[in-house]
N, C-alpha and C. Protein backbone atom coordinates (compact mmCIF):
# COMPACT_ATOMS: atom_id res chain seq x y z
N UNK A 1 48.45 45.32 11.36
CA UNK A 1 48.85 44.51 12.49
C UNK A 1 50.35 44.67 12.73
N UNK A 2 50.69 44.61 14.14
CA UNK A 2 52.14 45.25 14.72
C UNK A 2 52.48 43.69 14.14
N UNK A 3 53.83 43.63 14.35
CA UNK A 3 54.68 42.42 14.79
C UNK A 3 55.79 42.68 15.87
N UNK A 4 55.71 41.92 16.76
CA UNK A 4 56.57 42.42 17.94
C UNK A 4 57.70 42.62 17.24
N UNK A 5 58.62 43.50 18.20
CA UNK A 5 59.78 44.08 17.89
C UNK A 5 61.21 43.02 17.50
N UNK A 6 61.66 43.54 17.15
CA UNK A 6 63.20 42.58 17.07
C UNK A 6 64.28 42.80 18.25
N UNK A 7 64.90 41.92 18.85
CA UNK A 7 66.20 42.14 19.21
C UNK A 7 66.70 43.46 18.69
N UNK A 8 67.30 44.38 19.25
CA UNK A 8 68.03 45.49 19.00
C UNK A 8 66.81 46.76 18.88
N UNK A 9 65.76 47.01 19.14
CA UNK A 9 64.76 47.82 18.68
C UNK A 9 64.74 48.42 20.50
N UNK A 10 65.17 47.39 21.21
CA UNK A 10 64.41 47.80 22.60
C UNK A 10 65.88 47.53 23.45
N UNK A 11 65.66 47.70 25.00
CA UNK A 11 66.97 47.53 25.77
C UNK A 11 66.68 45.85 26.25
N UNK A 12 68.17 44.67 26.69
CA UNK A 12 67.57 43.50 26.78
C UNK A 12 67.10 43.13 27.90
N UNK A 13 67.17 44.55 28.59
CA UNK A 13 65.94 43.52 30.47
C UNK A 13 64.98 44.15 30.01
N UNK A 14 63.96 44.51 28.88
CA UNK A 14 62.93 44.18 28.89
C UNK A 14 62.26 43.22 27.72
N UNK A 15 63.42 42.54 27.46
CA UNK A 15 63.13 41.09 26.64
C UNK A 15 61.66 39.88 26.77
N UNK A 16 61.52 40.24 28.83
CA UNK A 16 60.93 39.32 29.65
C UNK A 16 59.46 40.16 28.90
N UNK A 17 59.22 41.64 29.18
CA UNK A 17 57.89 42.01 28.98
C UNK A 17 57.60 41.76 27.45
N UNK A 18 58.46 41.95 26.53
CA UNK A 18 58.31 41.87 24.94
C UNK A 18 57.72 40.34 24.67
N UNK A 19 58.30 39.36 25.64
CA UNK A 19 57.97 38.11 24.71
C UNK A 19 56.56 37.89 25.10
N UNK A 20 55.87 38.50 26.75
CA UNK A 20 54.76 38.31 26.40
C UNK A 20 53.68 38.65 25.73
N UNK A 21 53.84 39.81 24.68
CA UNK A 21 53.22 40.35 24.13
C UNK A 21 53.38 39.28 22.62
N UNK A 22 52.38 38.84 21.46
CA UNK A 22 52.30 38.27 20.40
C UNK A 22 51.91 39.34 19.46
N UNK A 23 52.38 38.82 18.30
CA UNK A 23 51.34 39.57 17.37
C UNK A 23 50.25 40.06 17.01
N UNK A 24 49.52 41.19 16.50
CA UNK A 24 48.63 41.00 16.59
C UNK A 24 48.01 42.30 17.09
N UNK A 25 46.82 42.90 17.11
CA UNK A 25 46.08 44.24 17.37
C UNK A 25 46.52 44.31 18.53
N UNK A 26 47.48 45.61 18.34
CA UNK A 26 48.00 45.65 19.98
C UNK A 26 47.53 46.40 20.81
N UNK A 27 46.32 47.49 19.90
CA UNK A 27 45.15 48.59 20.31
C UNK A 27 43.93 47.49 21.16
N UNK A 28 43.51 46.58 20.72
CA UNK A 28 42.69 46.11 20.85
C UNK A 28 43.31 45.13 22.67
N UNK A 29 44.74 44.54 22.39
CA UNK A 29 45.26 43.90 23.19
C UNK A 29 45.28 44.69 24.70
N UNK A 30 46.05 46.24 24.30
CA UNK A 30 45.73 47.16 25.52
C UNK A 30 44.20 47.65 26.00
N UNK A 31 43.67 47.29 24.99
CA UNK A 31 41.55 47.94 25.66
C UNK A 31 41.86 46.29 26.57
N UNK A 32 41.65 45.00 26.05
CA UNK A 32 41.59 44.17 27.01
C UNK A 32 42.19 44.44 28.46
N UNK A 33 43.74 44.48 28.37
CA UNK A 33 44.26 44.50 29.15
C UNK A 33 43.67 45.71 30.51
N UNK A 34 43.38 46.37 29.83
CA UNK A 34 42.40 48.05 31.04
C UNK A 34 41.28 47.47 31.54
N UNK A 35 40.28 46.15 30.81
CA UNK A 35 39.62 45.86 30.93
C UNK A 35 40.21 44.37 32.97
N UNK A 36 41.21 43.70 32.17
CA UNK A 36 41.12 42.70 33.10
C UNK A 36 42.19 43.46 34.39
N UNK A 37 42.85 44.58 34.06
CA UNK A 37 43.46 45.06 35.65
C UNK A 37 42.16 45.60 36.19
N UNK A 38 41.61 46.63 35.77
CA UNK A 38 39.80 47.20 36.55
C UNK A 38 39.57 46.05 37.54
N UNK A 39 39.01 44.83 36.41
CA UNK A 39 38.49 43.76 37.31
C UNK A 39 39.39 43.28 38.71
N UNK A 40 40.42 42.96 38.52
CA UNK A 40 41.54 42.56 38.89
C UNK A 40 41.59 43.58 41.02
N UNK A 41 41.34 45.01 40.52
CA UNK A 41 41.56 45.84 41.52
C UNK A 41 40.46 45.98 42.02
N UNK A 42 39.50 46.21 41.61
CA UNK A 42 38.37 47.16 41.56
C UNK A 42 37.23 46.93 42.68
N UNK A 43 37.28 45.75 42.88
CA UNK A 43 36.56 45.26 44.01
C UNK A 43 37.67 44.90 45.38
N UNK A 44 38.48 44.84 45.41
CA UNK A 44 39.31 44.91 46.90
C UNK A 44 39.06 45.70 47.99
N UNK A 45 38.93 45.13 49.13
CA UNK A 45 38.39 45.62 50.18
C UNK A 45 40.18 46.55 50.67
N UNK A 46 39.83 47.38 51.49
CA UNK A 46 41.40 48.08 51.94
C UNK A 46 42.38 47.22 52.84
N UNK A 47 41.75 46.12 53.28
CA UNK A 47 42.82 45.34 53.66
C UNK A 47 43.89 44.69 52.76
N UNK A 48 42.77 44.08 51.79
CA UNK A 48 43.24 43.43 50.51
C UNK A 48 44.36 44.04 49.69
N UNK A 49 44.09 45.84 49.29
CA UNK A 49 44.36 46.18 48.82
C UNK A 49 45.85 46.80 49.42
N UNK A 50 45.83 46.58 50.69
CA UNK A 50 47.24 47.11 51.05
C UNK A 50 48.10 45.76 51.58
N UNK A 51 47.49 45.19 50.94
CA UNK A 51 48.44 43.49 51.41
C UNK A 51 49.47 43.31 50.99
N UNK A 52 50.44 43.07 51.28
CA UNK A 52 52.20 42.70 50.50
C UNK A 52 52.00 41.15 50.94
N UNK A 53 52.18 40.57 50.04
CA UNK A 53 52.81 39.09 49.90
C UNK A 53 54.06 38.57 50.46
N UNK A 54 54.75 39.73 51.13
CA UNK A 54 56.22 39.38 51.91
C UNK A 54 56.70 41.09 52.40
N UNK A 55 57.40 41.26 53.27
CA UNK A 55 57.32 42.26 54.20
C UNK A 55 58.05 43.48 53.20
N UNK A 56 58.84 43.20 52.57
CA UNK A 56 59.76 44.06 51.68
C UNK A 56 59.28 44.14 50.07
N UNK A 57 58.11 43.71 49.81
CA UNK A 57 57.30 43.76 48.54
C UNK A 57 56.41 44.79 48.61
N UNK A 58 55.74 45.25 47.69
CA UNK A 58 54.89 46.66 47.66
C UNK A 58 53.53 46.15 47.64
N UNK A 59 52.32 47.25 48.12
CA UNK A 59 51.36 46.99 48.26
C UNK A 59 50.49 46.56 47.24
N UNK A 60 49.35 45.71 46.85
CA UNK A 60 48.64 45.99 45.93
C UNK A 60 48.65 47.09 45.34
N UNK A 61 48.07 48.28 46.29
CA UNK A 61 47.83 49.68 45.63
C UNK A 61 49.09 50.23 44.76
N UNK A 62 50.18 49.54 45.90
CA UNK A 62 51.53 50.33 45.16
C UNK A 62 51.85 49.69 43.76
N UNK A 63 51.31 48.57 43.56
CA UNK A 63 51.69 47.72 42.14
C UNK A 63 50.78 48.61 41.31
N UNK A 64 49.44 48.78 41.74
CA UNK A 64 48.37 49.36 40.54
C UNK A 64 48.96 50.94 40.47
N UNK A 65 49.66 51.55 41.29
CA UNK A 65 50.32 52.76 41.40
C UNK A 65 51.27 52.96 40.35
N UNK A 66 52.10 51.67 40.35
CA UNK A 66 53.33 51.33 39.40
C UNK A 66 52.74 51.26 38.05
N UNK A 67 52.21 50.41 37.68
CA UNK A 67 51.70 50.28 36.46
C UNK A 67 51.25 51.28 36.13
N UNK A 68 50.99 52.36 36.78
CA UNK A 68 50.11 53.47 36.07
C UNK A 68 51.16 54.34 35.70
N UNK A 69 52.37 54.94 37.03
CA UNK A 69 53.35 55.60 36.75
C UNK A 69 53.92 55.16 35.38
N UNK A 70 54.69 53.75 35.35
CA UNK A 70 55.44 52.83 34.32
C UNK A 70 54.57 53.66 32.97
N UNK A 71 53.27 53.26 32.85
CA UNK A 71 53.15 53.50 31.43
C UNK A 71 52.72 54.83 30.98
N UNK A 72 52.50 55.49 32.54
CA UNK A 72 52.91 57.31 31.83
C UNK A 72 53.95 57.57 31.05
N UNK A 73 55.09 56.94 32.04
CA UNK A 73 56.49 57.10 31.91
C UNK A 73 56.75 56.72 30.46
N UNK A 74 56.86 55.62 29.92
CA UNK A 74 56.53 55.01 28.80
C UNK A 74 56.00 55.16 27.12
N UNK A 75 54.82 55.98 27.92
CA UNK A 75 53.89 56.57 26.91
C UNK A 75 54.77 57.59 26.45
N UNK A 76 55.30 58.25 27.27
CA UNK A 76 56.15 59.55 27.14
C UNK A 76 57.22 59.53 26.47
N UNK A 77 57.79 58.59 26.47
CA UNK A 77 59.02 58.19 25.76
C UNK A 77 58.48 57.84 23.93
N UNK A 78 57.50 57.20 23.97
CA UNK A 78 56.94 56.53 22.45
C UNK A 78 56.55 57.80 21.97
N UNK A 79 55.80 58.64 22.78
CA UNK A 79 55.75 60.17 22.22
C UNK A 79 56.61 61.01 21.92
N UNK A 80 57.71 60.88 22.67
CA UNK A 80 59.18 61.76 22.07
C UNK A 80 59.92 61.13 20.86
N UNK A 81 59.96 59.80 20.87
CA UNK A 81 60.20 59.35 19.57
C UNK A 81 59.14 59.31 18.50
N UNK A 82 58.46 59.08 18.82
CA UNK A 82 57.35 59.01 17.35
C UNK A 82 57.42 60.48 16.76
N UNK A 83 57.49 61.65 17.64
CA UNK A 83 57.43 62.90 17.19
C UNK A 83 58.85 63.60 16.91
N UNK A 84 59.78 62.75 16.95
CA UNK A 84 61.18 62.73 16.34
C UNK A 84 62.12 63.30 16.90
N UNK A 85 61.83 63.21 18.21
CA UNK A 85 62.79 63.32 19.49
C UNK A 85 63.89 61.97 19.60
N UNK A 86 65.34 62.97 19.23
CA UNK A 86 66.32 62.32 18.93
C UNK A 86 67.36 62.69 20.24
N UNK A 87 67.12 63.51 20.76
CA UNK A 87 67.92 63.43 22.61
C UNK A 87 67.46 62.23 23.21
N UNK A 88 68.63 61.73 24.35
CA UNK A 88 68.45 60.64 24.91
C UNK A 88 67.52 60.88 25.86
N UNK A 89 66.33 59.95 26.46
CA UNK A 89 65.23 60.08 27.19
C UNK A 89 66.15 59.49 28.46
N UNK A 90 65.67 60.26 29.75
CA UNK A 90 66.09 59.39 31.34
C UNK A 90 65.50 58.45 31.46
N UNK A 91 66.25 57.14 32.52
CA UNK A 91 65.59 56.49 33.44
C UNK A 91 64.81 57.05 34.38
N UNK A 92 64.11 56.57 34.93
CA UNK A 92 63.57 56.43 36.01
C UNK A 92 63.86 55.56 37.76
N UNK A 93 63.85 55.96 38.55
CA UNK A 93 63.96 54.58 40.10
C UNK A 93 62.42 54.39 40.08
N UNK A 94 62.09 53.17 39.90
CA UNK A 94 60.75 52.77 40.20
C UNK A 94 60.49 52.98 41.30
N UNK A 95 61.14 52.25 42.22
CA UNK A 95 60.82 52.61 43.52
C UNK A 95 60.89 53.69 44.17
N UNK A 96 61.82 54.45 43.81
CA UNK A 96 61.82 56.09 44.91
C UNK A 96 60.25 56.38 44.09
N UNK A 97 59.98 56.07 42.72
CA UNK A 97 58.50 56.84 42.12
C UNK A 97 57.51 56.27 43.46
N UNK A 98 57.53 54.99 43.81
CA UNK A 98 56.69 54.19 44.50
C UNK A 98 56.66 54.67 46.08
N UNK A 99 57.93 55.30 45.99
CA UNK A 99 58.10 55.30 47.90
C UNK A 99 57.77 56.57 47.81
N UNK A 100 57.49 57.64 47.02
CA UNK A 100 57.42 59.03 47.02
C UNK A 100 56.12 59.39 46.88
N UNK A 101 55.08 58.71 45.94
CA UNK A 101 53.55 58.86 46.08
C UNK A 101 52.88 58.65 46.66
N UNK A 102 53.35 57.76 47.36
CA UNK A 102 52.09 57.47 48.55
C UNK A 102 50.54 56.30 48.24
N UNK A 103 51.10 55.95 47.28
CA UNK A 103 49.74 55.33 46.96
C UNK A 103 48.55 54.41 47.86
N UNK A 104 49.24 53.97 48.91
CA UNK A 104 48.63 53.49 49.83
C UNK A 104 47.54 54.31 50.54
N UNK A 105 47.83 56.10 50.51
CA UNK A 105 46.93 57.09 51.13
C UNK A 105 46.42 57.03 50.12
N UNK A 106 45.97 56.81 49.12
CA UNK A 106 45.02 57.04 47.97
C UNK A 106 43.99 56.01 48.29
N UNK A 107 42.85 56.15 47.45
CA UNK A 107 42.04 55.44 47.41
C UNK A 107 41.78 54.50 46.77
N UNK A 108 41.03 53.14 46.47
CA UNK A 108 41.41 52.22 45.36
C UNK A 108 40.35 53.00 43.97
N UNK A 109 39.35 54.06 44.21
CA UNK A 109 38.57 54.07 43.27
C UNK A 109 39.73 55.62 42.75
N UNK A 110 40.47 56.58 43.05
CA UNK A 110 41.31 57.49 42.80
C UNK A 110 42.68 56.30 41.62
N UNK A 111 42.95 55.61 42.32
CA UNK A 111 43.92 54.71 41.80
C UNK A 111 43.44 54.23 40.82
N UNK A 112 42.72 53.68 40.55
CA UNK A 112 41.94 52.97 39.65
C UNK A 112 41.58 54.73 38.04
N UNK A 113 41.40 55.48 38.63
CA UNK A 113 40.53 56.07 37.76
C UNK A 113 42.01 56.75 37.31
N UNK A 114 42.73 56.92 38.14
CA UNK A 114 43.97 57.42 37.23
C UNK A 114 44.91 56.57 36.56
N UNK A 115 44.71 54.97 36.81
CA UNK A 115 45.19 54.38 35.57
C UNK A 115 44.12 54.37 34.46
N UNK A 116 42.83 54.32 34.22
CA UNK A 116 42.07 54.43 33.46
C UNK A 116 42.32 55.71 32.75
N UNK A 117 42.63 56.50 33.17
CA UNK A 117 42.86 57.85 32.29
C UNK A 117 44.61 57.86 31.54
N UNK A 118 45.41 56.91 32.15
CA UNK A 118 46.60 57.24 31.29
C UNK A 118 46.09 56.23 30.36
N UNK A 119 45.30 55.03 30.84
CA UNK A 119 45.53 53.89 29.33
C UNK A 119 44.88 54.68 28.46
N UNK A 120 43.72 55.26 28.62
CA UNK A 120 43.13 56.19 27.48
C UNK A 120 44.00 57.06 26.94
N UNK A 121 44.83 58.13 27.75
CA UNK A 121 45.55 58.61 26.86
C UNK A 121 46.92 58.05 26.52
N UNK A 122 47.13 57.19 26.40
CA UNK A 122 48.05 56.26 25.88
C UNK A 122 47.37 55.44 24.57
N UNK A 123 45.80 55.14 24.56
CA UNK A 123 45.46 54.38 23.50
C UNK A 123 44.84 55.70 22.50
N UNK A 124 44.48 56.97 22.53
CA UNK A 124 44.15 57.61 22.14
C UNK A 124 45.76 57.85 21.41
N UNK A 125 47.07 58.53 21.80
CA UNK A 125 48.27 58.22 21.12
C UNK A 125 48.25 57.59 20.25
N UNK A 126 48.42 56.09 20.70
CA UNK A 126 48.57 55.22 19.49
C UNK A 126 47.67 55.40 18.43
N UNK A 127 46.55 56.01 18.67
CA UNK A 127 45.62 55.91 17.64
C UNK A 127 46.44 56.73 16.54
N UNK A 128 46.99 57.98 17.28
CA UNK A 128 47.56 59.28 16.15
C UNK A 128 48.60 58.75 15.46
N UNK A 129 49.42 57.52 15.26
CA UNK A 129 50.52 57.08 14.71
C UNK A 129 50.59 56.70 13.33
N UNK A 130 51.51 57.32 12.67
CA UNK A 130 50.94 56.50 11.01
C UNK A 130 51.87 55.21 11.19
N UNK A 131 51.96 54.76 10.01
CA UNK A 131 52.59 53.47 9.73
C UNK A 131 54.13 53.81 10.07
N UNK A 132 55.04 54.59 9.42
CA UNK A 132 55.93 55.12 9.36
C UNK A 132 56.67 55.49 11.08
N UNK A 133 55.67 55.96 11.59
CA UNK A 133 56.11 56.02 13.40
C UNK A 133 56.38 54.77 13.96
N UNK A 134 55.75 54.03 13.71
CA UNK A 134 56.38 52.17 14.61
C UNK A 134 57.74 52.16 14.67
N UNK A 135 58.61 52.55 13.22
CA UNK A 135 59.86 52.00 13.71
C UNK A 135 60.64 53.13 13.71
N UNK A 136 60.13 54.56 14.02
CA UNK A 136 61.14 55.48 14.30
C UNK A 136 62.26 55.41 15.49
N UNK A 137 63.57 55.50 15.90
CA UNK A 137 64.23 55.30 16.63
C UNK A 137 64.61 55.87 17.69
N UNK A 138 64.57 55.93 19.10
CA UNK A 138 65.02 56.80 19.82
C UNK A 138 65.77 56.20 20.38
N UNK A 139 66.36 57.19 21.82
CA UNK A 139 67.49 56.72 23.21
C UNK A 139 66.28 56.62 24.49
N UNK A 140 66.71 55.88 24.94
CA UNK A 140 65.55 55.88 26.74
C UNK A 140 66.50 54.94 27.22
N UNK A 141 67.20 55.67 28.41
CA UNK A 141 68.22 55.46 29.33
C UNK A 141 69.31 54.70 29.23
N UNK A 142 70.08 55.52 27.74
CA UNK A 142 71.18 54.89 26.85
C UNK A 142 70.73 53.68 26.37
N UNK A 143 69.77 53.06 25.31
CA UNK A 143 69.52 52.15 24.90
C UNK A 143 68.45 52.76 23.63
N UNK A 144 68.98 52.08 22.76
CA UNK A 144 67.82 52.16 21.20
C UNK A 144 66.98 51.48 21.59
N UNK A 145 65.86 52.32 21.13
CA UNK A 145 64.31 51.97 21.14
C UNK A 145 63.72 52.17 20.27
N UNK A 146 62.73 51.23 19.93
CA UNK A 146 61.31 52.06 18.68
C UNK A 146 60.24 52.53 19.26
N UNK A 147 59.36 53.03 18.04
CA UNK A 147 58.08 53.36 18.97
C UNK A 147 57.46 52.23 19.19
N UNK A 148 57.77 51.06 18.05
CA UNK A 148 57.06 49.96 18.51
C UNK A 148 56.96 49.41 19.74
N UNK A 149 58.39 49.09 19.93
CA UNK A 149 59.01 48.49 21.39
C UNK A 149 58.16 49.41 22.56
N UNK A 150 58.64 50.38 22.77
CA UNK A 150 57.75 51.04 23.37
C UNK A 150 56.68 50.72 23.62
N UNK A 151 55.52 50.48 22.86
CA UNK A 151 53.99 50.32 23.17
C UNK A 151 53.72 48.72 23.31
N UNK A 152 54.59 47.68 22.99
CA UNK A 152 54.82 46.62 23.15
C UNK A 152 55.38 46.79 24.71
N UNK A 153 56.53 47.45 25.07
CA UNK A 153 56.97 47.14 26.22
C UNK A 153 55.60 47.71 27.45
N UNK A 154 54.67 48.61 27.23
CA UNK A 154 53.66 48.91 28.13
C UNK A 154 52.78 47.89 28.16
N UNK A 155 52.73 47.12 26.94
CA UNK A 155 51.41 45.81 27.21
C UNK A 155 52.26 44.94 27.90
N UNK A 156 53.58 44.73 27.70
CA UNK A 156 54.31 43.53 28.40
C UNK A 156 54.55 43.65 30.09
N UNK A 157 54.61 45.25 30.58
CA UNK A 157 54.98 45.39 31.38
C UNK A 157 53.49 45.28 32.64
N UNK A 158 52.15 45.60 32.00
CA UNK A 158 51.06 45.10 32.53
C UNK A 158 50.67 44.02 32.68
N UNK A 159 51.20 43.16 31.47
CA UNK A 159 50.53 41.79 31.77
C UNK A 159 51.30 41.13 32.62
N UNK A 160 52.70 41.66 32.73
CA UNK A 160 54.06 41.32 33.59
C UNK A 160 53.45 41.28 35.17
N UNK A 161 52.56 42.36 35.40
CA UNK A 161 52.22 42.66 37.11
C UNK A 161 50.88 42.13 37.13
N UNK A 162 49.90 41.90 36.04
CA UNK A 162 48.55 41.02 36.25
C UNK A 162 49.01 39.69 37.03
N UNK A 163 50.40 39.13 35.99
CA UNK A 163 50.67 37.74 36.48
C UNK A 163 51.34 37.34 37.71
N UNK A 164 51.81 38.41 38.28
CA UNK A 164 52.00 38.41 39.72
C UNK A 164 51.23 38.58 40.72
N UNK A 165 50.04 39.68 40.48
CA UNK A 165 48.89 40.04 41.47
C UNK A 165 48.71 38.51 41.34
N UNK A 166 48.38 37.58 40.49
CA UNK A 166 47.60 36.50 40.55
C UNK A 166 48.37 35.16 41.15
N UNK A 167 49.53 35.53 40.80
CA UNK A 167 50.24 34.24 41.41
C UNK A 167 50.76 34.47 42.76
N UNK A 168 51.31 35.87 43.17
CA UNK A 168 51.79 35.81 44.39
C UNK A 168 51.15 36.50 45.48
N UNK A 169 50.05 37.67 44.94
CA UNK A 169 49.16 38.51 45.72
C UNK A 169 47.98 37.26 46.43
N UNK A 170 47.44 37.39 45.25
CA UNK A 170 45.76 36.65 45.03
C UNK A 170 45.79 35.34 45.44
N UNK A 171 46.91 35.00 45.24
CA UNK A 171 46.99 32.81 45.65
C UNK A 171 47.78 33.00 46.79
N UNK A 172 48.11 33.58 47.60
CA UNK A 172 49.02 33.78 48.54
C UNK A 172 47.73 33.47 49.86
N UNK A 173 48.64 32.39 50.75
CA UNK A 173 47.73 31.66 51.72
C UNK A 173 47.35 32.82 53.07
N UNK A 174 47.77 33.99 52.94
CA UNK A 174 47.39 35.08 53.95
C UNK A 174 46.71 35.62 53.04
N UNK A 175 46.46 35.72 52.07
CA UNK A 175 45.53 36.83 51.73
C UNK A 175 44.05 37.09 52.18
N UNK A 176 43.91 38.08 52.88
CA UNK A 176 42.59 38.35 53.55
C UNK A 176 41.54 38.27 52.32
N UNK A 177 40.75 37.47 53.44
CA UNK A 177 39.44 37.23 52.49
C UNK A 177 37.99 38.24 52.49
């Protein structure tokens, strides 16, 4: 069993995604989590799915777009460190990723099946990790990281956008029914 990371393991704006993650099977925590975004998307009609909650916010699709990019991105980084990649890893602009794919021309069942294929190969990863890889150390966009943090920061950063689809997408008094 992981124990979330410590102060200093990770960078501190993503403090917010770390604390929601607890202790605890964090393999098992990410199968849930694949389990309740599916549900979450999977049935949205294309109105639904291209709805913004405010004119300068991103689409449904573009959030399920994000989350998928984010924990490629992510995955990639826990893989350069776990495998003892000691060069500093880049940032990323979320948004130019967001404004550059197009996810809105996609489909919700294309969208859907290509986050299903990174969480797999993201939970298939973790599977390959010995004990010893959790707290190997890397750089990702001038900031120390572990591998832990890392795979902690991908469950935090999903459950981070579940809780928005739900509070500001899904409960939002325009949302087409």
């Amino acid at each position: 069993m992981l124990q979330v990371p410590a102060v200093g393991e990770y960078a501190p704006y993503y403090e917010p995604y770390i604390r929601l993650v607890s202790d605890g099977n964090l393999l098992e925590r990410l199968e849930v989590q694949r389990k309740q975004t599916k549900e979450l998307f999977e049935h949205l009609t294309e109105k639904q799915a291209t709805f913004r909650y405010s004119p300068n916010k991103w689409s449904m699709k573009e959030v399920l777009g994000h989350i998928t990019d984010t924990e490629r991105y992510l995955s990639y980084r826990l893989f350069c460190i776990a495998r003892g990649e000691t060069k500093p890893l880049p940032g990323h602009d979320e948004n130019l990723f967001v404004e550059t794919a197009n996810f809105n021309n996609q489909s919700m069942e294309q969208l859907l099946n290509n986050f299903l294929s990174v969480r797999q190969a993201t939970l298939q990863l973790i599977k390959t990790l010995q004990p010893t890889d959790w707290l190997k150390l890397g750089n990702a966009n001038g900031y120390r990281v572990t591998v832990r943090a890392q795979a902690y920061i991908i469950a935090g950063h999903e459950m981070h956008h579940q809780n928005i689809i739900k509070e500001r997408y899904l409960s939002a008094a325009n949302f087409p029914k």
